[in-house]
PDB file of N, CA and C in Angstrom:
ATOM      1  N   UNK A   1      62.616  44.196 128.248  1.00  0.00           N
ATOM      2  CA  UNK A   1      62.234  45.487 127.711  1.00  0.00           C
ATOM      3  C   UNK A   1      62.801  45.647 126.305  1.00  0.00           C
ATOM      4  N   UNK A   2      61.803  46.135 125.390  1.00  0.00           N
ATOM      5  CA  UNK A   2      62.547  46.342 123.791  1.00  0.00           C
ATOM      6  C   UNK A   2      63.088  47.808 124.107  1.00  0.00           C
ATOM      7  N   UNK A   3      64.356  47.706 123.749  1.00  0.00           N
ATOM      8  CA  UNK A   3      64.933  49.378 123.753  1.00  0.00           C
ATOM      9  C   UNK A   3      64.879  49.632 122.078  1.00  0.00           C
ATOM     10  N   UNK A   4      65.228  51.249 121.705  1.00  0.00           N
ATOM     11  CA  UNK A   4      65.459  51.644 120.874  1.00  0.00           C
ATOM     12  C   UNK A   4      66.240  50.947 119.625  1.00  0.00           C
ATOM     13  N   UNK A   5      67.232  50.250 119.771  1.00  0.00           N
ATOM     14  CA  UNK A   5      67.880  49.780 119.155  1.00  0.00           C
ATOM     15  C   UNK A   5      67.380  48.407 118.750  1.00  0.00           C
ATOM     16  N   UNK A   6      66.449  47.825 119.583  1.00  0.00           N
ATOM     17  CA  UNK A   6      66.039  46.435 119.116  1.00  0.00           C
ATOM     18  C   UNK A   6      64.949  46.963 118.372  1.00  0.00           C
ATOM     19  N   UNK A   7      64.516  47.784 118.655  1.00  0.00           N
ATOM     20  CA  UNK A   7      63.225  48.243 117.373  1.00  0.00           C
ATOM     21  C   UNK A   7      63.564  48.488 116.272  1.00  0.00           C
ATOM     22  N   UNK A   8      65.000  49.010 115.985  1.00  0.00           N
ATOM     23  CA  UNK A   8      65.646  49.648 114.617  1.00  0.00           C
ATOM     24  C   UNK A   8      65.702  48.350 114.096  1.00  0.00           C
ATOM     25  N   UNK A   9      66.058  47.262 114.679  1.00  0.00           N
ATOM     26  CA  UNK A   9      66.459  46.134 113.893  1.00  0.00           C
ATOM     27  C   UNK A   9      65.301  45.366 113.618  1.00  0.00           C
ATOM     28  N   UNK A  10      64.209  45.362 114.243  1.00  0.00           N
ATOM     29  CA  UNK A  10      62.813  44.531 114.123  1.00  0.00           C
ATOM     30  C   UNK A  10      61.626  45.141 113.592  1.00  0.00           C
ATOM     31  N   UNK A  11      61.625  45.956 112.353  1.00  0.00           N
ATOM     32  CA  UNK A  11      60.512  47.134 111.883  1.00  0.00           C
ATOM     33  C   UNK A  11      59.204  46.286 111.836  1.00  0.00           C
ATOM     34  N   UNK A  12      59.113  45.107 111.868  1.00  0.00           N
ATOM     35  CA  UNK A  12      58.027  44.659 111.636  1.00  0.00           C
ATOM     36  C   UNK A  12      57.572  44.672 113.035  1.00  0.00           C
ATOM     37  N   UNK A  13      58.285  44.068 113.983  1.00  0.00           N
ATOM     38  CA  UNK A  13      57.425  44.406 115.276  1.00  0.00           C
ATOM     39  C   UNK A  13      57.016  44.977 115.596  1.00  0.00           C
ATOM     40  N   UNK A  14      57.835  46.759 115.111  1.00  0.00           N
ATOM     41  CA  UNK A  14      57.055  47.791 115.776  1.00  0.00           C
ATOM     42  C   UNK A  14      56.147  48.243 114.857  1.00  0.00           C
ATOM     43  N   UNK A  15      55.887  47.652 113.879  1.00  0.00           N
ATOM     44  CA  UNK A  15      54.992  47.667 112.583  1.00  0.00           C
ATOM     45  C   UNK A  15      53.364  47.190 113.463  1.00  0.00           C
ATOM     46  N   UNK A  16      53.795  46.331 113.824  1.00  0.00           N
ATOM     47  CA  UNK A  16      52.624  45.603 114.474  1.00  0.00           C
ATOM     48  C   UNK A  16      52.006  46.344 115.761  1.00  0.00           C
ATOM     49  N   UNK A  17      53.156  46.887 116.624  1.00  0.00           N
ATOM     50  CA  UNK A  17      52.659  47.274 117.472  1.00  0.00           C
ATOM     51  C   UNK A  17      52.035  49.275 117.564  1.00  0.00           C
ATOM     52  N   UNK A  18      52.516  49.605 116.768  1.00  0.00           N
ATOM     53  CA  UNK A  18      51.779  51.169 116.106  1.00  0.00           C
ATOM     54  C   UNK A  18      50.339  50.460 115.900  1.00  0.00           C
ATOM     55  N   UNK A  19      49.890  49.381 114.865  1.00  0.00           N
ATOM     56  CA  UNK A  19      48.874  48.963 114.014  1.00  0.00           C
ATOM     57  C   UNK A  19      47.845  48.597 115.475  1.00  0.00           C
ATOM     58  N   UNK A  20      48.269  48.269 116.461  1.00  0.00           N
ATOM     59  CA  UNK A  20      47.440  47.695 117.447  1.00  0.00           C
ATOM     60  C   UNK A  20      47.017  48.622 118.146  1.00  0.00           C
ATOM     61  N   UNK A  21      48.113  49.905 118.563  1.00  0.00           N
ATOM     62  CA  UNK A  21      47.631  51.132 119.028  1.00  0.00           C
ATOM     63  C   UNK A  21      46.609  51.769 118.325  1.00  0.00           C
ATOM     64  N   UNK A  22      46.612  52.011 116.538  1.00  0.00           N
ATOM     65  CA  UNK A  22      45.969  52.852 116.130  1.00  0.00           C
ATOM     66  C   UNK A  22      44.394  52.300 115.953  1.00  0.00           C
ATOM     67  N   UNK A  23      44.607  50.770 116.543  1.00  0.00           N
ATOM     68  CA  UNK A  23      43.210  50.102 116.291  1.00  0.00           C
ATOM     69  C   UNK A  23      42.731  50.915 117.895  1.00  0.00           C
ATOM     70  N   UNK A  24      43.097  50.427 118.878  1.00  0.00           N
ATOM     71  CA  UNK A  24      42.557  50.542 120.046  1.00  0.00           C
ATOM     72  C   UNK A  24      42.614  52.419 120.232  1.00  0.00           C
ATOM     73  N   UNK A  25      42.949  53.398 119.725  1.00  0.00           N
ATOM     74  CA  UNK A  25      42.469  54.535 119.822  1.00  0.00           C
ATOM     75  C   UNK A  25      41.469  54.752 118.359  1.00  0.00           C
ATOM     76  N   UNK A  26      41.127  53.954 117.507  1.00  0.00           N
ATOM     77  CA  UNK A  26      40.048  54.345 116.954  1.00  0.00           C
ATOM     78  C   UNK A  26      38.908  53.572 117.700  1.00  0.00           C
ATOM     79  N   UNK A  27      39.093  52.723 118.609  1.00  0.00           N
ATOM     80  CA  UNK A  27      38.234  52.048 118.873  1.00  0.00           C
ATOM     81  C   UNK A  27      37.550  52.753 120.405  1.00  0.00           C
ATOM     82  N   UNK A  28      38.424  53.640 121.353  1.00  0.00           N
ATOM     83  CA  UNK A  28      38.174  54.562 122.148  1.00  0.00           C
ATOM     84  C   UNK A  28      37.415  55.899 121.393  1.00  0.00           C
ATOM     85  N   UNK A  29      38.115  56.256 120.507  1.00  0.00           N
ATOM     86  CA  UNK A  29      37.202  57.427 119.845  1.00  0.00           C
ATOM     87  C   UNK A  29      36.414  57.293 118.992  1.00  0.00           C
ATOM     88  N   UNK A  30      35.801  56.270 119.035  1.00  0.00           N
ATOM     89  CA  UNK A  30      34.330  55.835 118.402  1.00  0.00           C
ATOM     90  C   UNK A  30      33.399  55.795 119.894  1.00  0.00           C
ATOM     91  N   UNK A  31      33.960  54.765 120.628  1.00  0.00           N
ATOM     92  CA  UNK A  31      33.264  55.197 121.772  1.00  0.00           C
ATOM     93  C   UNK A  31      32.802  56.602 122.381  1.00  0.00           C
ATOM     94  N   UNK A  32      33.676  56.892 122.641  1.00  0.00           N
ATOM     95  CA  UNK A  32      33.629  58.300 123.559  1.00  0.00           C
ATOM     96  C   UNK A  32      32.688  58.793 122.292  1.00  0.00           C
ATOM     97  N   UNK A  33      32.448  58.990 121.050  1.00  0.00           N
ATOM     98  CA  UNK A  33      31.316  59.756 120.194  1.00  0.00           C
ATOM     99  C   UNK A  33      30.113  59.327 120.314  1.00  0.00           C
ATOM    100  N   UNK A  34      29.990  58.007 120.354  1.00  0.00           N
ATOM    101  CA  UNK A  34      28.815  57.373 120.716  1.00  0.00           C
ATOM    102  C   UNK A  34      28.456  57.437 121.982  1.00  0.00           C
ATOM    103  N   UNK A  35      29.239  58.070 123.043  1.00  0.00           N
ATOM    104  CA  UNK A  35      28.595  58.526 124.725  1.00  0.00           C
ATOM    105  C   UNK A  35      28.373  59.710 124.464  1.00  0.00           C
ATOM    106  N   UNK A  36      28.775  60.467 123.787  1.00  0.00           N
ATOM    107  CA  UNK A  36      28.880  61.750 123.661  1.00  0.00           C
ATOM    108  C   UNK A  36      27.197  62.378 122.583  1.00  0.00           C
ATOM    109  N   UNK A  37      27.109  61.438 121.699  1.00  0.00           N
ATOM    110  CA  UNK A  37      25.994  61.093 120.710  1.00  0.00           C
ATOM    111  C   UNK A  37      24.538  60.521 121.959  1.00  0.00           C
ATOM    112  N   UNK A  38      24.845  59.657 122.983  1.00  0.00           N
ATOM    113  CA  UNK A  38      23.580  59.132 123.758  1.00  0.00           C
ATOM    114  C   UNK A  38      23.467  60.140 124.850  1.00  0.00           C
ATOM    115  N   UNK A  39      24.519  61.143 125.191  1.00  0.00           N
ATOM    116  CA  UNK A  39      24.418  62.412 125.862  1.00  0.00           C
ATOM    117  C   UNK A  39      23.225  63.428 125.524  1.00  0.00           C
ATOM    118  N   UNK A  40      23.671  63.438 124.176  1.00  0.00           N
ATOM    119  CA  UNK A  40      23.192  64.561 123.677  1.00  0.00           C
ATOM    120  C   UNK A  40      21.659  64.472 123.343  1.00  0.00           C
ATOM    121  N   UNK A  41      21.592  63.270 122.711  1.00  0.00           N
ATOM    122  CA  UNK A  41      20.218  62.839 122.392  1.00  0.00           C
ATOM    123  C   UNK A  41      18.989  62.975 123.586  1.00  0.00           C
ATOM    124  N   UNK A  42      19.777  62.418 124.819  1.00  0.00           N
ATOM    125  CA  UNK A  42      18.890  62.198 126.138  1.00  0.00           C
ATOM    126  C   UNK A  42      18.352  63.976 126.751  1.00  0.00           C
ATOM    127  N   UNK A  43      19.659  64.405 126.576  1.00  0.00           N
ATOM    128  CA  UNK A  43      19.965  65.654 127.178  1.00  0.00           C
ATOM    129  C   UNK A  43      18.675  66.575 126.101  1.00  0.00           C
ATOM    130  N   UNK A  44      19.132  66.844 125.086  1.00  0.00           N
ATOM    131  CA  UNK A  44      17.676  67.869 123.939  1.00  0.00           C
ATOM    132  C   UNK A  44      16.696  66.854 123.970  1.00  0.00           C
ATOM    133  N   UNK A  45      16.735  65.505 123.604  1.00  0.00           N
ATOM    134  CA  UNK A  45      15.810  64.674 123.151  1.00  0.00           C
ATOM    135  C   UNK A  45      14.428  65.425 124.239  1.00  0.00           C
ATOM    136  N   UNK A  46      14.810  65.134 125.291  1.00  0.00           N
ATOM    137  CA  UNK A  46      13.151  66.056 126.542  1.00  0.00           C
ATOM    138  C   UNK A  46      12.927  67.113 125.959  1.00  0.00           C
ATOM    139  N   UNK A  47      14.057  68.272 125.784  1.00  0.00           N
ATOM    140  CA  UNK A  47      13.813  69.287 125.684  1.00  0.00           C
ATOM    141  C   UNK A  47      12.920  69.718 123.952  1.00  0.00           C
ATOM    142  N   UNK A  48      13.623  68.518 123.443  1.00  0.00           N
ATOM    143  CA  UNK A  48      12.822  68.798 121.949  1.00  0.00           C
ATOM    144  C   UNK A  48      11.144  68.272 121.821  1.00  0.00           C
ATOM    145  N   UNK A  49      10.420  67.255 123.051  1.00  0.00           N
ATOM    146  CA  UNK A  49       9.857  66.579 122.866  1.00  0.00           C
ATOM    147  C   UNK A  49       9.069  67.440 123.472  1.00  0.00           C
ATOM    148  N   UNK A  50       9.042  67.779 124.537  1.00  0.00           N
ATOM    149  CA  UNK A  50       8.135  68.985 125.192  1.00  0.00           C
ATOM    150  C   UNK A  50       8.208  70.716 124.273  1.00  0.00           C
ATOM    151  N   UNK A  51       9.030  70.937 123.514  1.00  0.00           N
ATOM    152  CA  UNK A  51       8.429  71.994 123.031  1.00  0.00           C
ATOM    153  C   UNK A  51       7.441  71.481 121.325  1.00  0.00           C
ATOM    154  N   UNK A  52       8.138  69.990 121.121  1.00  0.00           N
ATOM    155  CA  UNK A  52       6.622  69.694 120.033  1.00  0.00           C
ATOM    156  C   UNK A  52       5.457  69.613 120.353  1.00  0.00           C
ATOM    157  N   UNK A  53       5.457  68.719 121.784  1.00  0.00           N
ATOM    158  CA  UNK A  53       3.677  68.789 122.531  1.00  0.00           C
ATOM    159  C   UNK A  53       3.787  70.725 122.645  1.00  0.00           C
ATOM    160  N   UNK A  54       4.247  71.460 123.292  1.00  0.00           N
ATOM    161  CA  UNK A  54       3.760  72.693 123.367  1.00  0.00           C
ATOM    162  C   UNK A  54       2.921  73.188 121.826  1.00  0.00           C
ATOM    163  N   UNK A  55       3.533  72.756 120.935  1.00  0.00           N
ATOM    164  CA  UNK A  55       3.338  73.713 119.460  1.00  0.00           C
ATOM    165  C   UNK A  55       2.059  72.980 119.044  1.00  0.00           C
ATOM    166  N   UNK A  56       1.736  71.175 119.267  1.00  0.00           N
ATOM    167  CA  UNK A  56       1.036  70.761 119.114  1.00  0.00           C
ATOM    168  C   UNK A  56      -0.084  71.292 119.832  1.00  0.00           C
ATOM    169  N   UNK A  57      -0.514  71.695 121.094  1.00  0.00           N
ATOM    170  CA  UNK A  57      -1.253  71.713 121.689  1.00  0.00           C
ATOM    171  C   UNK A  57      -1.610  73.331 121.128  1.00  0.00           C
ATOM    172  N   UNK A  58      -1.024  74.378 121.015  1.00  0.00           N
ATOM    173  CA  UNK A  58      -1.454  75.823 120.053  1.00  0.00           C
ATOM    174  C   UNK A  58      -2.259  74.944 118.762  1.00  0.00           C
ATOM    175  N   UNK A  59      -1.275  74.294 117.996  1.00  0.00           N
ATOM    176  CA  UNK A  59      -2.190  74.158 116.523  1.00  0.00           C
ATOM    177  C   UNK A  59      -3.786  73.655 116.433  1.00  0.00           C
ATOM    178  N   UNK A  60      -3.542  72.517 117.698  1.00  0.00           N
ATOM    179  CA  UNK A  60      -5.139  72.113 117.465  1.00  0.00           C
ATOM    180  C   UNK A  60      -5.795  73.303 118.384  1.00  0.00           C
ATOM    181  N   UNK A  61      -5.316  74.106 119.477  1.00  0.00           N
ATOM    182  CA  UNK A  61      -6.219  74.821 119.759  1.00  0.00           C
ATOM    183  C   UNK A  61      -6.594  76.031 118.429  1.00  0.00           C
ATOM    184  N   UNK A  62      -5.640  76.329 117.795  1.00  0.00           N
ATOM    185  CA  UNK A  62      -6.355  77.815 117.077  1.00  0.00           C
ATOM    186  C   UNK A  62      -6.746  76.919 115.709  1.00  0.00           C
ATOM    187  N   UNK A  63      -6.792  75.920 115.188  1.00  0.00           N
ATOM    188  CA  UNK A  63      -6.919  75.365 113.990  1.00  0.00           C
ATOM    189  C   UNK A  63      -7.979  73.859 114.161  1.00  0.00           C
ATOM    190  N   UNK A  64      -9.032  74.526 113.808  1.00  0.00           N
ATOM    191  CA  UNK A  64     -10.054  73.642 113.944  1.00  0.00           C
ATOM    192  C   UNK A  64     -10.220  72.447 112.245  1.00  0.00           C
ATOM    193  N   UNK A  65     -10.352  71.566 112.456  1.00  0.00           N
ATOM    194  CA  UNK A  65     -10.550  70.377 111.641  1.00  0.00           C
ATOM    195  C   UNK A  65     -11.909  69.880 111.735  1.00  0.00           C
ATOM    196  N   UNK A  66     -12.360  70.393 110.689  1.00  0.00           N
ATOM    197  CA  UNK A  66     -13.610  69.313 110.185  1.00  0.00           C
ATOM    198  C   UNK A  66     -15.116  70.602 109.828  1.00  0.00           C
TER     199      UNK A  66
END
C-alpha cells in the first residue's frame, strides 16, 4: 500500500496517477453525454418526426401546386 508519506517523497508517481484518473473520468463523462445525447435523440426524434408528417399533411392539403 502507498501511504501518505511515500507519495510526499514520489511526486511523480502520484503525478501519474491523478493524470490516469483525470483521463478515465473524462473518458466516463463523454460517455454518459453521448447516452444521454442517443436518449434524447430517440426519445423527441418520434416525437419530432410525427408532428412534421402532421404539418406536412395540412400544407399539401390547404396548398394546392400546379
Amino acid at each position: 500500500m502507498t501511504t501518505k508519506s511515500a507519495k510526499l517523497r514520489n511526486p511523480l508517481k502520484l503525478a501519474k496517477e491523478e493524470s490516469g484518473q483525470s483521463l478515465l473520468e473524462y473518458i466516463l463523462l463523454t460517455s454518459l453525454v453521448g447516452i444521454f445525447c442517443l436518449i434524447g435523440v430517440k426519445t423527441f426524434g418520434g416525437h419530432l418526426k410525427t408532428r412534421i408528417e402532421q404539418m406536412n399533411k395540412q400544407i399539401t392539403k390547404h396548398v394546392k401546386i400546379g
